[in-house]
C-alpha atoms as a PDB file:
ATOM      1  CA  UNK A   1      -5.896 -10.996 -12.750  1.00  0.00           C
ATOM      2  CA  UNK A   2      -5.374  -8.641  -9.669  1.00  0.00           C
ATOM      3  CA  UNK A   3      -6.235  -5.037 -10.100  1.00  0.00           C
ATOM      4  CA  UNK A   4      -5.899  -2.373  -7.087  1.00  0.00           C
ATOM      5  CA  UNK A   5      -9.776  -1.066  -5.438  1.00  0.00           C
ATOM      6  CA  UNK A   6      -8.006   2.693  -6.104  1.00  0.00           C
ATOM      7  CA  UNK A   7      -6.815   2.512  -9.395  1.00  0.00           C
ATOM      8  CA  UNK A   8     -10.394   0.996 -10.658  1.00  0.00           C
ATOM      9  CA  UNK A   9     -12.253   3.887  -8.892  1.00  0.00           C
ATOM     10  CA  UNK A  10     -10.040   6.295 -10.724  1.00  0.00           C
ATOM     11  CA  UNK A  11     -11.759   4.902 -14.020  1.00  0.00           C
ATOM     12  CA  UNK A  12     -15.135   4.677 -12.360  1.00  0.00           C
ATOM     13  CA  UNK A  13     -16.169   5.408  -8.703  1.00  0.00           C
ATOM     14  CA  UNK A  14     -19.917   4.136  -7.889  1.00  0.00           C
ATOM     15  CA  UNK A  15     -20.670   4.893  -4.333  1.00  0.00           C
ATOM     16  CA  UNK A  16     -20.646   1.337  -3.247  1.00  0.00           C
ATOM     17  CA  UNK A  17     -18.542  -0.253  -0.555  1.00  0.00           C
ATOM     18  CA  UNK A  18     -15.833  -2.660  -1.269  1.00  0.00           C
ATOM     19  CA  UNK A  19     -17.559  -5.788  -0.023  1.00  0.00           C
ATOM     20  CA  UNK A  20     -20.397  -4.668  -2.312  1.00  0.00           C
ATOM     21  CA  UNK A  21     -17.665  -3.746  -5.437  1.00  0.00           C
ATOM     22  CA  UNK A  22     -17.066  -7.579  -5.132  1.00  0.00           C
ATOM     23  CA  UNK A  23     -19.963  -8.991  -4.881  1.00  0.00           C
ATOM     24  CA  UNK A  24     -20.642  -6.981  -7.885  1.00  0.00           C
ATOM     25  CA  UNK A  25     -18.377  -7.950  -9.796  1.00  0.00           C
ATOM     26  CA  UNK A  26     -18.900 -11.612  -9.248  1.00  0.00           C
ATOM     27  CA  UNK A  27     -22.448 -11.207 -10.471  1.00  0.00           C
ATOM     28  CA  UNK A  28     -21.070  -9.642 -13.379  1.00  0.00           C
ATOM     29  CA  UNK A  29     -19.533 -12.982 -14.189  1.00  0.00           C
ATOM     30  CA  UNK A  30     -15.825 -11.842 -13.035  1.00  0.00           C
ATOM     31  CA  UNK A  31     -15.360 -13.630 -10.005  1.00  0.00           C
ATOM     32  CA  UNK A  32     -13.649 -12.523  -6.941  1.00  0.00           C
ATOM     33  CA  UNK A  33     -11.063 -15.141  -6.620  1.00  0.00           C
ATOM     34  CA  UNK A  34      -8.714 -13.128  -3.373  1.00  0.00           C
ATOM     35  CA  UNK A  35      -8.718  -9.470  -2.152  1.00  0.00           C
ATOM     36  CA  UNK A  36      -5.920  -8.571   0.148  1.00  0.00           C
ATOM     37  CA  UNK A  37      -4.966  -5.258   1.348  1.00  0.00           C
ATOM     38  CA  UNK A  38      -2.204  -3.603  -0.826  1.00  0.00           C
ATOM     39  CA  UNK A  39       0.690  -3.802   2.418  1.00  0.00           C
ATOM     40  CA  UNK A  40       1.288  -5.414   5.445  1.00  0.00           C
ATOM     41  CA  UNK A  41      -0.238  -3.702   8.760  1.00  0.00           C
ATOM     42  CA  UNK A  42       2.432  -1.301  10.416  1.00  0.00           C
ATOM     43  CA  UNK A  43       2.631   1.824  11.975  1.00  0.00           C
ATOM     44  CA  UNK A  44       4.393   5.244  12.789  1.00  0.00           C
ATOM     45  CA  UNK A  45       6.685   4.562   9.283  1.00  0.00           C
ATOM     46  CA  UNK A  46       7.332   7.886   7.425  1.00  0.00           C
ATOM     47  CA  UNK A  47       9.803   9.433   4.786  1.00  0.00           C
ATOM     48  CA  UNK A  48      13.254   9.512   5.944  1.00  0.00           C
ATOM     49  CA  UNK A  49      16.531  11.379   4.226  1.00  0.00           C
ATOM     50  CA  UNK A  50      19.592   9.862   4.994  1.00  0.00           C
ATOM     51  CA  UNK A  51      22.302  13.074   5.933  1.00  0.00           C
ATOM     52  CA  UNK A  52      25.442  11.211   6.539  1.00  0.00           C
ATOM     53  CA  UNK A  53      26.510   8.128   6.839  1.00  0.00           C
ATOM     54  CA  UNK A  54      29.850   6.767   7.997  1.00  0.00           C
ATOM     55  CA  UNK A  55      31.306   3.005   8.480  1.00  0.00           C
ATOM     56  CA  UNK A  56      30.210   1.304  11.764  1.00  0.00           C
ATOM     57  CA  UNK A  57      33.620   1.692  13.604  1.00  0.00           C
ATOM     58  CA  UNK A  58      32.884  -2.038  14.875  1.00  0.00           C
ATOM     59  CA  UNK A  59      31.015  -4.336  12.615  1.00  0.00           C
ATOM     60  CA  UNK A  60      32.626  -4.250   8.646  1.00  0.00           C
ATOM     61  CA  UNK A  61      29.007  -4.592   7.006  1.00  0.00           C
ATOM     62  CA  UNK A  62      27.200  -1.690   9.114  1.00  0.00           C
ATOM     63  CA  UNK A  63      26.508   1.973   8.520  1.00  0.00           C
ATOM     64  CA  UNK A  64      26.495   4.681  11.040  1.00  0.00           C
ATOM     65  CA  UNK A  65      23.039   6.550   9.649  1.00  0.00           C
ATOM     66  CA  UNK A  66      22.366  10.358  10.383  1.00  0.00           C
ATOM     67  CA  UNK A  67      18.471  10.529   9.025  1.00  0.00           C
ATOM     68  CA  UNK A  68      16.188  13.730   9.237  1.00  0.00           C
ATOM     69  CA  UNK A  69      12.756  12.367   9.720  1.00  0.00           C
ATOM     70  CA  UNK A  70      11.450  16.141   9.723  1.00  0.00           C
ATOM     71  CA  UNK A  71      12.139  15.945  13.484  1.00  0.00           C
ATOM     72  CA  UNK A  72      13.962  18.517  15.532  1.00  0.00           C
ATOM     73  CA  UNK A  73      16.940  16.450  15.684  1.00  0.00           C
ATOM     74  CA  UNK A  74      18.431  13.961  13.428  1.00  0.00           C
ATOM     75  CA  UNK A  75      18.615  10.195  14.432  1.00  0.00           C
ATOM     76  CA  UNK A  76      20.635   7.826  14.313  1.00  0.00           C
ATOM     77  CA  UNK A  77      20.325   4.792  12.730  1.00  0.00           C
ATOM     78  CA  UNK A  78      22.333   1.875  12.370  1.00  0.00           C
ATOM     79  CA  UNK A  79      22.165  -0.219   9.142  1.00  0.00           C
ATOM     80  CA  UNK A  80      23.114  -2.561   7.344  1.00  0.00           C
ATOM     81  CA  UNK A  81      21.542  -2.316   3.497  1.00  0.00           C
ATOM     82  CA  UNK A  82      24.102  -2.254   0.966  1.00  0.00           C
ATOM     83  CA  UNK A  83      21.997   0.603  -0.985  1.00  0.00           C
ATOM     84  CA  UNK A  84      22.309   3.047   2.065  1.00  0.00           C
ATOM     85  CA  UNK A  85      24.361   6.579   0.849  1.00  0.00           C
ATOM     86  CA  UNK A  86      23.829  10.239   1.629  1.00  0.00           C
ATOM     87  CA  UNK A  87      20.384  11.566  -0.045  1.00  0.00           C
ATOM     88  CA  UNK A  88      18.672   9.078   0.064  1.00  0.00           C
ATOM     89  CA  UNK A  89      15.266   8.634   0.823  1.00  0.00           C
ATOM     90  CA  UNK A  90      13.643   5.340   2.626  1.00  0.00           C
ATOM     91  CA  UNK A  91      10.732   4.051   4.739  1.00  0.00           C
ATOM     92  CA  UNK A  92      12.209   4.928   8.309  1.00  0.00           C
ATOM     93  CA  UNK A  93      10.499   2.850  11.189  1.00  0.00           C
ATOM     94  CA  UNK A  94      10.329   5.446  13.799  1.00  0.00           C
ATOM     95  CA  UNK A  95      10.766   4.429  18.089  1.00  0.00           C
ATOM     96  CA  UNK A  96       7.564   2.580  19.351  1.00  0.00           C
ATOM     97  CA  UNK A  97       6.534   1.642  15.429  1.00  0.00           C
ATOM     98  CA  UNK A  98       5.071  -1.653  15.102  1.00  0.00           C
ATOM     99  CA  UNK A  99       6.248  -3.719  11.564  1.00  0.00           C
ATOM    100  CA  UNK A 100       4.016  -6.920   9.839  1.00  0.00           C
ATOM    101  CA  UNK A 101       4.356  -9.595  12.251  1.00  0.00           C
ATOM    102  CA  UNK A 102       3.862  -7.516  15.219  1.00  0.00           C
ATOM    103  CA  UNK A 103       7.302  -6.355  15.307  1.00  0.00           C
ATOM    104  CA  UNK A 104       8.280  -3.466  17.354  1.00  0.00           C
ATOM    105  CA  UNK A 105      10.850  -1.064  17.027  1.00  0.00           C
ATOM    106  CA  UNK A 106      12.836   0.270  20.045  1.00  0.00           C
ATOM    107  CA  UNK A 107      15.944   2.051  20.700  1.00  0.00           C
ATOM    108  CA  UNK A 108      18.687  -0.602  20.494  1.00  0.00           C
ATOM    109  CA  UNK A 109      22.258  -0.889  20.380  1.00  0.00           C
ATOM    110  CA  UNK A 110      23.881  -3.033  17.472  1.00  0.00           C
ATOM    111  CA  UNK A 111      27.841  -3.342  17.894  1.00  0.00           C
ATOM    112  CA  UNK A 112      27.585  -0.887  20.723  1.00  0.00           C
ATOM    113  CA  UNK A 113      26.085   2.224  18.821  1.00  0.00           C
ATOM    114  CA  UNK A 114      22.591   2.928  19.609  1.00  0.00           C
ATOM    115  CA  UNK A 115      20.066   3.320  16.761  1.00  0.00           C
ATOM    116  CA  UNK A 116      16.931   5.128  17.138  1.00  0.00           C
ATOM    117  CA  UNK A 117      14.773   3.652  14.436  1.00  0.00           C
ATOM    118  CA  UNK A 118      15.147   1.455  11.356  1.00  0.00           C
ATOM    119  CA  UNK A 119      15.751   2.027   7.690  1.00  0.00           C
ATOM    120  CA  UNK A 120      13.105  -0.869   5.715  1.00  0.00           C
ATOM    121  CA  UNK A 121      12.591  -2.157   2.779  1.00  0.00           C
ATOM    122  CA  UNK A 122       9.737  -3.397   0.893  1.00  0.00           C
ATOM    123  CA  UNK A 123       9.531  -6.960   2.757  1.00  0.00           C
ATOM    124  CA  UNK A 124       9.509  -5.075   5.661  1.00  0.00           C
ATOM    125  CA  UNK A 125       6.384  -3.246   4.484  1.00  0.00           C
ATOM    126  CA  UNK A 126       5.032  -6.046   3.088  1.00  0.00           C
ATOM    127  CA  UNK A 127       5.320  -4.626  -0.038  1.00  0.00           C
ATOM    128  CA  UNK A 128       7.163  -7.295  -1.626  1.00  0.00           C
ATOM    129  CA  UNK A 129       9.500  -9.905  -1.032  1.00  0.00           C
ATOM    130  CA  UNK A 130      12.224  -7.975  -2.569  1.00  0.00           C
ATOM    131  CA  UNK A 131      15.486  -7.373   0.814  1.00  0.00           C
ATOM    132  CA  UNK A 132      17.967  -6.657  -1.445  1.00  0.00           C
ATOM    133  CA  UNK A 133      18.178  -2.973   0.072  1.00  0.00           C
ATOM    134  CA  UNK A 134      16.405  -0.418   1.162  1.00  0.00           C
ATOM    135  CA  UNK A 135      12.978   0.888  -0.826  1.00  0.00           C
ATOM    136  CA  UNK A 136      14.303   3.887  -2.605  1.00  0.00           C
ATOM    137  CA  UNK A 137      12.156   6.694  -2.431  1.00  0.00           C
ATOM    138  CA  UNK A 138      11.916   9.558  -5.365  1.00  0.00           C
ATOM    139  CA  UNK A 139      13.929  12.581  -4.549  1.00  0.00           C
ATOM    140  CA  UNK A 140      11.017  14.535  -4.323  1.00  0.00           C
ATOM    141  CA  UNK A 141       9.285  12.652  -1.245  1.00  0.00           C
ATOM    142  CA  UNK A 142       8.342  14.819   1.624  1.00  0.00           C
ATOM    143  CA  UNK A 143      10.599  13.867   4.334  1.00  0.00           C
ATOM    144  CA  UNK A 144       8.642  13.013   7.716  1.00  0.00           C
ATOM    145  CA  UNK A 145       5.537  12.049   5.541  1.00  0.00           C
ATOM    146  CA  UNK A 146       3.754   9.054   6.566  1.00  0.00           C
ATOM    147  CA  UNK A 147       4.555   6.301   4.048  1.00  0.00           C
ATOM    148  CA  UNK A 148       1.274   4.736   4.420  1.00  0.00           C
ATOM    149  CA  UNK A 149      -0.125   8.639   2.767  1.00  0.00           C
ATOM    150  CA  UNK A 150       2.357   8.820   0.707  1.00  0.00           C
ATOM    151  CA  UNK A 151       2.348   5.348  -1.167  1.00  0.00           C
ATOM    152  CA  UNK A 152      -1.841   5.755  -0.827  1.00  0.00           C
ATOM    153  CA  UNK A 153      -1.588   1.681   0.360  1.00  0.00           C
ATOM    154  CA  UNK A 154      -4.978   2.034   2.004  1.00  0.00           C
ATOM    155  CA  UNK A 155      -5.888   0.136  -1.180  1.00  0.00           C
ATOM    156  CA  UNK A 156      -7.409  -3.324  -1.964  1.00  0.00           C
ATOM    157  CA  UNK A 157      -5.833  -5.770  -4.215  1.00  0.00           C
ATOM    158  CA  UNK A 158      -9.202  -7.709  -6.192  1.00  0.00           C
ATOM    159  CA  UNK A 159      -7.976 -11.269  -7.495  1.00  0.00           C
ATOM    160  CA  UNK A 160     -10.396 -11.417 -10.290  1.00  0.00           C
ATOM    161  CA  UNK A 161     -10.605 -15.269 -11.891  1.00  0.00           C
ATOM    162  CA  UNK A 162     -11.326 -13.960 -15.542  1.00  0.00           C
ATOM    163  CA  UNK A 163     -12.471 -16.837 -18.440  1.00  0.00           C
ATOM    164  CA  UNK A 164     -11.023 -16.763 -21.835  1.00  0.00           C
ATOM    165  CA  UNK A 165     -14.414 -15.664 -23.572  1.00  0.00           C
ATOM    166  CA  UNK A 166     -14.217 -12.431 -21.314  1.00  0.00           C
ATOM    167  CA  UNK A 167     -10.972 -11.120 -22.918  1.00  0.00           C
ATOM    168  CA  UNK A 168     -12.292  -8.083 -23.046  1.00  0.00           C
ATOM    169  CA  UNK A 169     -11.560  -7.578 -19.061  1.00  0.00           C
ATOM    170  CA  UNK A 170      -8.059  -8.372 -19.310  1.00  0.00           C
ATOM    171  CA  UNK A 171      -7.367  -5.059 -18.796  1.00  0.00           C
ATOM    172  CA  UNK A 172      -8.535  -1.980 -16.176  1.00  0.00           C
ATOM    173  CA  UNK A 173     -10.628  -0.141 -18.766  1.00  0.00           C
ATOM    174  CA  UNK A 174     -12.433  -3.617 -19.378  1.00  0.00           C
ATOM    175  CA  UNK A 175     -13.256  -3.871 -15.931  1.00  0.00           C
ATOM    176  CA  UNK A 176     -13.637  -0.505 -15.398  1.00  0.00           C
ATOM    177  CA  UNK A 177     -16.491  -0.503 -18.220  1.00  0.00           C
ATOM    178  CA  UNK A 178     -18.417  -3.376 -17.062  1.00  0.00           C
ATOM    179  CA  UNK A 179     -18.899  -1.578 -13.248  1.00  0.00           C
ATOM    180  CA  UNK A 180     -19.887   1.517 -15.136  1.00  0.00           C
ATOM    181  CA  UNK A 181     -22.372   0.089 -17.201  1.00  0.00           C
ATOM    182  CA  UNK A 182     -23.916  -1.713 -13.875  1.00  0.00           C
ATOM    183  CA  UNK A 183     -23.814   1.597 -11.891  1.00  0.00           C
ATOM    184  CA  UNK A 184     -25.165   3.699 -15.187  1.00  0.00           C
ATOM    185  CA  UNK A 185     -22.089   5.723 -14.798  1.00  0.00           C
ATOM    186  CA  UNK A 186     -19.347   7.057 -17.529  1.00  0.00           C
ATOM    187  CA  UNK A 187     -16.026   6.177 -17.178  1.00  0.00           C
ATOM    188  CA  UNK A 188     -13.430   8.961 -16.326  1.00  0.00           C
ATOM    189  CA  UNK A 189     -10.937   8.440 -19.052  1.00  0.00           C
ATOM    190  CA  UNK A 190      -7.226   9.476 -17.973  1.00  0.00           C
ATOM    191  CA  UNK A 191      -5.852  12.249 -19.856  1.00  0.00           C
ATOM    192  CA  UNK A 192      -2.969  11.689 -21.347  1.00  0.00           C
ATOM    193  CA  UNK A 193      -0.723  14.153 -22.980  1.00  0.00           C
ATOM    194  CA  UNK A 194       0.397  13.962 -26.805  1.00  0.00           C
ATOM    195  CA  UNK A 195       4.297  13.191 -26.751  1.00  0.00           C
ATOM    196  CA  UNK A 196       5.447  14.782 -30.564  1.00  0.00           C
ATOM    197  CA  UNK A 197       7.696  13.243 -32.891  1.00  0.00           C
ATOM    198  CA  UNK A 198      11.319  14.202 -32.452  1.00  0.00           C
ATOM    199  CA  UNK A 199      12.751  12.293 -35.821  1.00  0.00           C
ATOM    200  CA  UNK A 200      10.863  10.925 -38.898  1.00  0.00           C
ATOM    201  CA  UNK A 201      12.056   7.703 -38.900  1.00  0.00           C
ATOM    202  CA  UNK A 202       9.650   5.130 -39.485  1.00  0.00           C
ATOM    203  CA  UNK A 203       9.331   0.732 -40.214  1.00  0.00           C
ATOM    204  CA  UNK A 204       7.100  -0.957 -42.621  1.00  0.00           C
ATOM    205  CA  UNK A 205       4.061  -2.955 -41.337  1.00  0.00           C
ATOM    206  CA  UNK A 206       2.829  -6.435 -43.008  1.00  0.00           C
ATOM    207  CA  UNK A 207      -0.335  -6.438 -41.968  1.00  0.00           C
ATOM    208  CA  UNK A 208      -1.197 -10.089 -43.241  1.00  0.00           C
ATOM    209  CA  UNK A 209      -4.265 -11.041 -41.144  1.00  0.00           C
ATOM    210  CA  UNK A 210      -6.366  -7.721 -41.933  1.00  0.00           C
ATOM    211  CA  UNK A 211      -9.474  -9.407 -41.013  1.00  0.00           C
ATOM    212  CA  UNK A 212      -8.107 -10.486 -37.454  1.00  0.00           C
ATOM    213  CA  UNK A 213      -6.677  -7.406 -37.170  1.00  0.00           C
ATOM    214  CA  UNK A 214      -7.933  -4.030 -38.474  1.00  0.00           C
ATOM    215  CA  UNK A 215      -5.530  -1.819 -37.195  1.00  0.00           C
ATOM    216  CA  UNK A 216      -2.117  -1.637 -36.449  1.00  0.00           C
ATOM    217  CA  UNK A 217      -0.244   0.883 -34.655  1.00  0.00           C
ATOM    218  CA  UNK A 218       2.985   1.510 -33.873  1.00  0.00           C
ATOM    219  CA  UNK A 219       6.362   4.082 -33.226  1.00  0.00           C
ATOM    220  CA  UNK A 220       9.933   4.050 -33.018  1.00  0.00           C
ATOM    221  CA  UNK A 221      10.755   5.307 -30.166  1.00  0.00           C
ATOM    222  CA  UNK A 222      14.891   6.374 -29.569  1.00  0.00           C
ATOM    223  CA  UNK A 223      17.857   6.774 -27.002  1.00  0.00           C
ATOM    224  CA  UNK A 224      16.023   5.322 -24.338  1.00  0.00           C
ATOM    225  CA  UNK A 225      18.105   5.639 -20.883  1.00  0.00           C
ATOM    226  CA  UNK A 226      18.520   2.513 -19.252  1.00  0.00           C
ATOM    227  CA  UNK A 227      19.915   3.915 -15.903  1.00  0.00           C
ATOM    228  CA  UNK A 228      16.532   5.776 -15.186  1.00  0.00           C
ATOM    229  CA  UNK A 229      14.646   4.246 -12.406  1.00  0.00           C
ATOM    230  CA  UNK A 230      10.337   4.068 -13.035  1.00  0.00           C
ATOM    231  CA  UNK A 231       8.011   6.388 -11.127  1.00  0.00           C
ATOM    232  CA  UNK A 232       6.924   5.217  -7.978  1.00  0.00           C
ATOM    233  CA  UNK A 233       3.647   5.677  -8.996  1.00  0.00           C
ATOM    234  CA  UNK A 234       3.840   3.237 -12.281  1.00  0.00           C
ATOM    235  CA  UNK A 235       6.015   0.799 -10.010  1.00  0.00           C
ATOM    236  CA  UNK A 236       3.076   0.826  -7.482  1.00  0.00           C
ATOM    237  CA  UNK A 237       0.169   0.071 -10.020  1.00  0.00           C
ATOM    238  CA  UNK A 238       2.175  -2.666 -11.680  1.00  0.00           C
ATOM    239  CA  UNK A 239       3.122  -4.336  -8.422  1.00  0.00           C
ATOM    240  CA  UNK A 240      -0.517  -4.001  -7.604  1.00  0.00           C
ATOM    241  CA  UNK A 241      -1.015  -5.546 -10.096  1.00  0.00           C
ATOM    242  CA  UNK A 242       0.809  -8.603  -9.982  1.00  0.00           C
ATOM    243  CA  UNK A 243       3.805  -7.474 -11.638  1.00  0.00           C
ATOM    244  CA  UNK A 244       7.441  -6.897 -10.133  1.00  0.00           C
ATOM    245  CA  UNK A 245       8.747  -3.764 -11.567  1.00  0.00           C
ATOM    246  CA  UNK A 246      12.143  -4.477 -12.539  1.00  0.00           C
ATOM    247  CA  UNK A 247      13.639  -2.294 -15.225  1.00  0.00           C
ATOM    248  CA  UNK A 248      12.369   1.150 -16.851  1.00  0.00           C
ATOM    249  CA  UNK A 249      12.252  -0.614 -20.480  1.00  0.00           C
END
């Protein structure tokens, strides 16, 4: 089970170091399996907004990129991701950034039109190994912020080798609980706002195995839109995680 350093000190935060968050929870009988940092190692990569963008006037499958990086000027970029369009918001690998893999970005010239940067996705982060396109950004992402701030990836990814009698850690809170109870500390529940009913219709529950299970809960839950894309934030914990964020539902 991999759970991310940050999102575990959100539920409880004892002033120990990460090595010693480990070893800690080793001795708790959870062993540390793997811990890897949440993204590859890159710099100078920050929020860019794509302004314009018009057909490469020599190479069918390239775009001629105007992007405001929250520069004085605009630059221009030259890319190829099929997901590229005016408003958009990506990871934009500024002159003299360095990529995973010790990869540097300079000003180039692809087809003859120079490009000051690059537009990335997430395996170009090290995020994923998703290169279908470009790593959409939300609409509200402060353009010319660094994505390494922004994303918070100064995180730790714990591999945690959990046994099937310690079910009760299959989840955050479960962990979360067991490093609170060594530290003495509470745990700092989220808070989570009541969504109300908007209709009254309701299913009927057979609960057959009472003793197995002594409550059941459920809701119907309507007119979900399948076009919406999830929060960066959600798609962040889940990848984080372990688990590819692929469709809102």
């Amino acid at each position: 089970m991999k759970i991310s350093e940050n999102w575990l000190r959100e539920w409880v935060n004892p002033q120990i170091s990460t090595e010693e968050l480990n070893e800690q929870l080793t001795m708790l009988g959870l062993e540390v399996d793997d811990v890897m940092p949440a993204s590859g190692e890159f710099t100078q990569i920050v929020v860019g907004e794509i302004e314009s963008i018009e057909k490469h006037p020599d190479a069918d499958k390239l775009n001629v990129c105007q992007v405001n990086a929250g520069l004085e000027d605009k630059l221009q970029i030259v890319c190829g991701a099929p997901n590229a369009r005016a408003g958009l918001k990506a990871p934009l690998a500024l002159i003299g950034a360095v990529l995973p893999g010790n990869f540097k970005i300079k000003k180039s010239k692809l087809r003859g039109v120079e490009s000051h940067g690059m537009l990335c996705s997430s395996v170009e982060l090290g995020l994923s190994d998703d290169h279908s396109g470009l790593l959409e950004l939300p609409e509200d992402a402060p353009v010319g912020k660094d994505i390494r701030e922004y994303l918070k990836l100064n995180d730790t990814i714990i591999d945690v080798d959990l046994t099937p009698n310690r079910a009760d850690c299959f989840c955050i809170k479960g962990i979360a609980n067991d490093i609170a109870c060594a530290n003495e500390l509470t745990l700092n529940y989220p808070e989570i706002n009541e969504v109300p009913a908007t209709h009254d219709e309701v299913i009927e529950v057979d609960l057959i195995a009472e003793k197995e299970c002594s409550r059941y809960l459920c809701r119907v839950i309507n007119g979900i839109d399948n076009t919406k894309t999830t929060p960066m934030w959600m798609q962040e914990k889940l990848r984080r995680s372990g688990i590819r964020s692929i469709h809102p539902v």
